[in-house]
Protein backbone atom coordinates (compact mmCIF):
# COMPACT_ATOMS: atom_id res chain seq x y z
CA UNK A 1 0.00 0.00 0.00
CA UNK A 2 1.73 3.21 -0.76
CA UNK A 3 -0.47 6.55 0.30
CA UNK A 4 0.14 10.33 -0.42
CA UNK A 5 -2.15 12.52 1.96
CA UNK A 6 -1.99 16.67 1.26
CA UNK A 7 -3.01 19.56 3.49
CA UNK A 8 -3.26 22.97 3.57
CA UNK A 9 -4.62 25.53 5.57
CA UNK A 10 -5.23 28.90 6.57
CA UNK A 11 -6.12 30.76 9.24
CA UNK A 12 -7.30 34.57 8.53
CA UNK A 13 -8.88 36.46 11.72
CA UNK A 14 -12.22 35.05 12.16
CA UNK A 15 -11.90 32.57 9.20
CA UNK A 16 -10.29 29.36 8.70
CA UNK A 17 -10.08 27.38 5.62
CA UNK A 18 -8.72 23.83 5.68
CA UNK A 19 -8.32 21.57 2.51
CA UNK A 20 -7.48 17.41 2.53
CA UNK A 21 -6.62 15.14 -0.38
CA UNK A 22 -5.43 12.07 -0.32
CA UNK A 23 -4.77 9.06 -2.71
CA UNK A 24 -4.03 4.88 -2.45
CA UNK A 25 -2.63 2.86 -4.43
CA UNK A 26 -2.79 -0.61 -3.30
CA UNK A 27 -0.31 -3.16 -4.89
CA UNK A 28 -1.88 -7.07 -5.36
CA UNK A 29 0.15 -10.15 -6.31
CA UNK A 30 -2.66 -11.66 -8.06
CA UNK A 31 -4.38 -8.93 -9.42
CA UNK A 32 -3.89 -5.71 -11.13
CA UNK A 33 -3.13 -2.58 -8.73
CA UNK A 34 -5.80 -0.46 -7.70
CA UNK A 35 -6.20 3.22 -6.58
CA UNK A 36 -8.73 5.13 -5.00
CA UNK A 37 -8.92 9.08 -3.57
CA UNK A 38 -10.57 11.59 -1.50
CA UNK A 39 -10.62 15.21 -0.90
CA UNK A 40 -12.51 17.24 1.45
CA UNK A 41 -12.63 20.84 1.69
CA UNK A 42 -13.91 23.15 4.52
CA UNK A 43 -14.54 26.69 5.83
CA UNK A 44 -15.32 28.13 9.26
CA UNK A 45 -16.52 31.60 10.18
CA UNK A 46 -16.48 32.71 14.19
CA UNK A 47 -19.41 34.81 13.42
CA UNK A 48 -18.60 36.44 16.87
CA UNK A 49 -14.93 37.61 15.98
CA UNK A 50 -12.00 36.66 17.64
CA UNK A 51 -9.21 34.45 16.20
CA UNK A 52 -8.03 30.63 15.69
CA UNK A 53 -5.55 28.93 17.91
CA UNK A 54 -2.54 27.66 15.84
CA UNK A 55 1.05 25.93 17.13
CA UNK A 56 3.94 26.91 15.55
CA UNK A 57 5.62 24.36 17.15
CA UNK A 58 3.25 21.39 15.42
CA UNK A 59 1.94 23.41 12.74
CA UNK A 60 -1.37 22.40 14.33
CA UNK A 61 -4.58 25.29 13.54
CA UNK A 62 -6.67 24.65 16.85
CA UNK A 63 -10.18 25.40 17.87
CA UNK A 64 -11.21 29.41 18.55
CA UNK A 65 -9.45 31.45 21.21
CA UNK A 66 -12.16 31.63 23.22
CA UNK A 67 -11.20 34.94 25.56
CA UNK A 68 -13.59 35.22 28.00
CA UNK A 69 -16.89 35.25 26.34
CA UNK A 70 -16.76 32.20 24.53
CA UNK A 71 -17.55 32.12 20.84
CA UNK A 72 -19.98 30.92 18.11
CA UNK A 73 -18.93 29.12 14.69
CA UNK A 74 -21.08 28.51 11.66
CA UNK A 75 -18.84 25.61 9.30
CA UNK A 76 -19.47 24.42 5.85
CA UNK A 77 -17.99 21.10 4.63
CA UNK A 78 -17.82 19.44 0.90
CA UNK A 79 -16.13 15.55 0.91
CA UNK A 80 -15.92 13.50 -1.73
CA UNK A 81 -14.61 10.06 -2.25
CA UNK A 82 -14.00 8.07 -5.74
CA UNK A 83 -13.30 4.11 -5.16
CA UNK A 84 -13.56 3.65 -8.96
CA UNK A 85 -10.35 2.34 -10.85
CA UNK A 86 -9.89 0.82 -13.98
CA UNK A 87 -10.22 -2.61 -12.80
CA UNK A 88 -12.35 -2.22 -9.60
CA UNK A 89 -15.14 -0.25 -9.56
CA UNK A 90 -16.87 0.58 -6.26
CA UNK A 91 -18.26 3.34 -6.33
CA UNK A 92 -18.44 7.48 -5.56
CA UNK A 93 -19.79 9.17 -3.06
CA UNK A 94 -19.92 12.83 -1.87
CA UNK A 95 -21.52 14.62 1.64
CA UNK A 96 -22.41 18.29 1.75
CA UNK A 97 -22.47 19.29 5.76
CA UNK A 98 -23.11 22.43 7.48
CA UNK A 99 -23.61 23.48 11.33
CA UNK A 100 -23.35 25.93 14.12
CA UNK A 101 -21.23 25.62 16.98
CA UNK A 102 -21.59 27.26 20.40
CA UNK A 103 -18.25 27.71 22.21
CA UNK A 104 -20.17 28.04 25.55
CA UNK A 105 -16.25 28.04 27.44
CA UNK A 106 -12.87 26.08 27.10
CA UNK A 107 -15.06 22.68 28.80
CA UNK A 108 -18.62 23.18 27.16
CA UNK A 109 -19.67 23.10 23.38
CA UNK A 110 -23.08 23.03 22.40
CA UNK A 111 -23.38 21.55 18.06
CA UNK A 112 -26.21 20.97 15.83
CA UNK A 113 -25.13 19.85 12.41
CA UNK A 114 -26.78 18.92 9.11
CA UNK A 115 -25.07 16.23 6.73
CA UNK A 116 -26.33 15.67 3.30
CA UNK A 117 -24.77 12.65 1.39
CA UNK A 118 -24.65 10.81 -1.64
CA UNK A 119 -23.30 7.26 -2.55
CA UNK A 120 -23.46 6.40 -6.50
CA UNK A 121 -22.59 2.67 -7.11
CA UNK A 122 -20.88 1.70 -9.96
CA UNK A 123 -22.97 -1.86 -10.57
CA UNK A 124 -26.07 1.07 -12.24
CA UNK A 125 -27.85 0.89 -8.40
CA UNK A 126 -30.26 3.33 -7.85
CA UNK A 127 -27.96 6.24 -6.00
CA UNK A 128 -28.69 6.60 -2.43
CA UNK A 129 -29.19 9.54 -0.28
CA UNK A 130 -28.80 10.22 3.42
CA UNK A 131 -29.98 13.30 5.09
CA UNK A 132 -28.23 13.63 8.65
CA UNK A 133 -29.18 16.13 11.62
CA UNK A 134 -27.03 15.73 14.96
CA UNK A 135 -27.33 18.09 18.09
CA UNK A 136 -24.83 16.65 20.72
CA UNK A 137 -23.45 18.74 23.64
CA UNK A 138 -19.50 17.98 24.22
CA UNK A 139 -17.65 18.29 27.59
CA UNK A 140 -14.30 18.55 27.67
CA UNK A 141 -12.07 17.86 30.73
């Protein structure tokens, strides 16, 4: 199995803007090689102001600085995924998300998130399609 994964990212004030690819190719003894890829792209506005946390040390963006008054975050996602090669075919899919985060303080985050995906086989299937809504409250300790 060899894999290549690419990021980039950016943070700019109150907006960050984080983009993923990545690729397999899997060798097989008895079979021809295969290789499949993803990307994902994403955006996130603290509609509140205020900044995101980032190590120079790691290179790591972090979560918002959260100050003293805590913060709120609206986030778009797009995703895809192609596990169609030339001699296996598997399949696409793609999921469109969006949601609203509520930095409540550095322990307490209140979500509620809307996922919208699609799955296209490659045997002619009819497609299917998933819509997703998730609240969840997170404690951190």
């Amino acid at each position: 199995l060899t894999a290549y994964n690419t990021e980039l990212g950016g943070t700019f004030g109150p907006l960050q803007i984080l983009a993923l690819s990545t690729w397999a190719k899997i060798k097989r003894l008895t079979a021809a090689d295969v290789s499949f890829s993803g990307q994902t792209v994403q955006a996130a506005w603290l509609v509140t102001g205020g900044r995101y946390r980032y190590t120079t040390k790691g290179g790591v963006i972090g979560g918002p600085d959260l100050g003293k008054k805590g913060a709120v975050e609206i986030a778009a996602r797009y995703s895809r995924l192609d596990l169609d090669d030339a001699t296996v075919r598997r399949g696409t899919g793609r999921a469109l998300s969006g949601g609203a985060n509520w930095y409540v303080n550095k322990n307490l985050r209140v979500m509620a998130d809307y996922t919208n995906s699609r799955v296209t086989f490659a045997n002619g299937n009819t497609p299917v399609n998933n819509d997703v809504f998730v609240g969840r409250f997170q404690i951190n300790f």
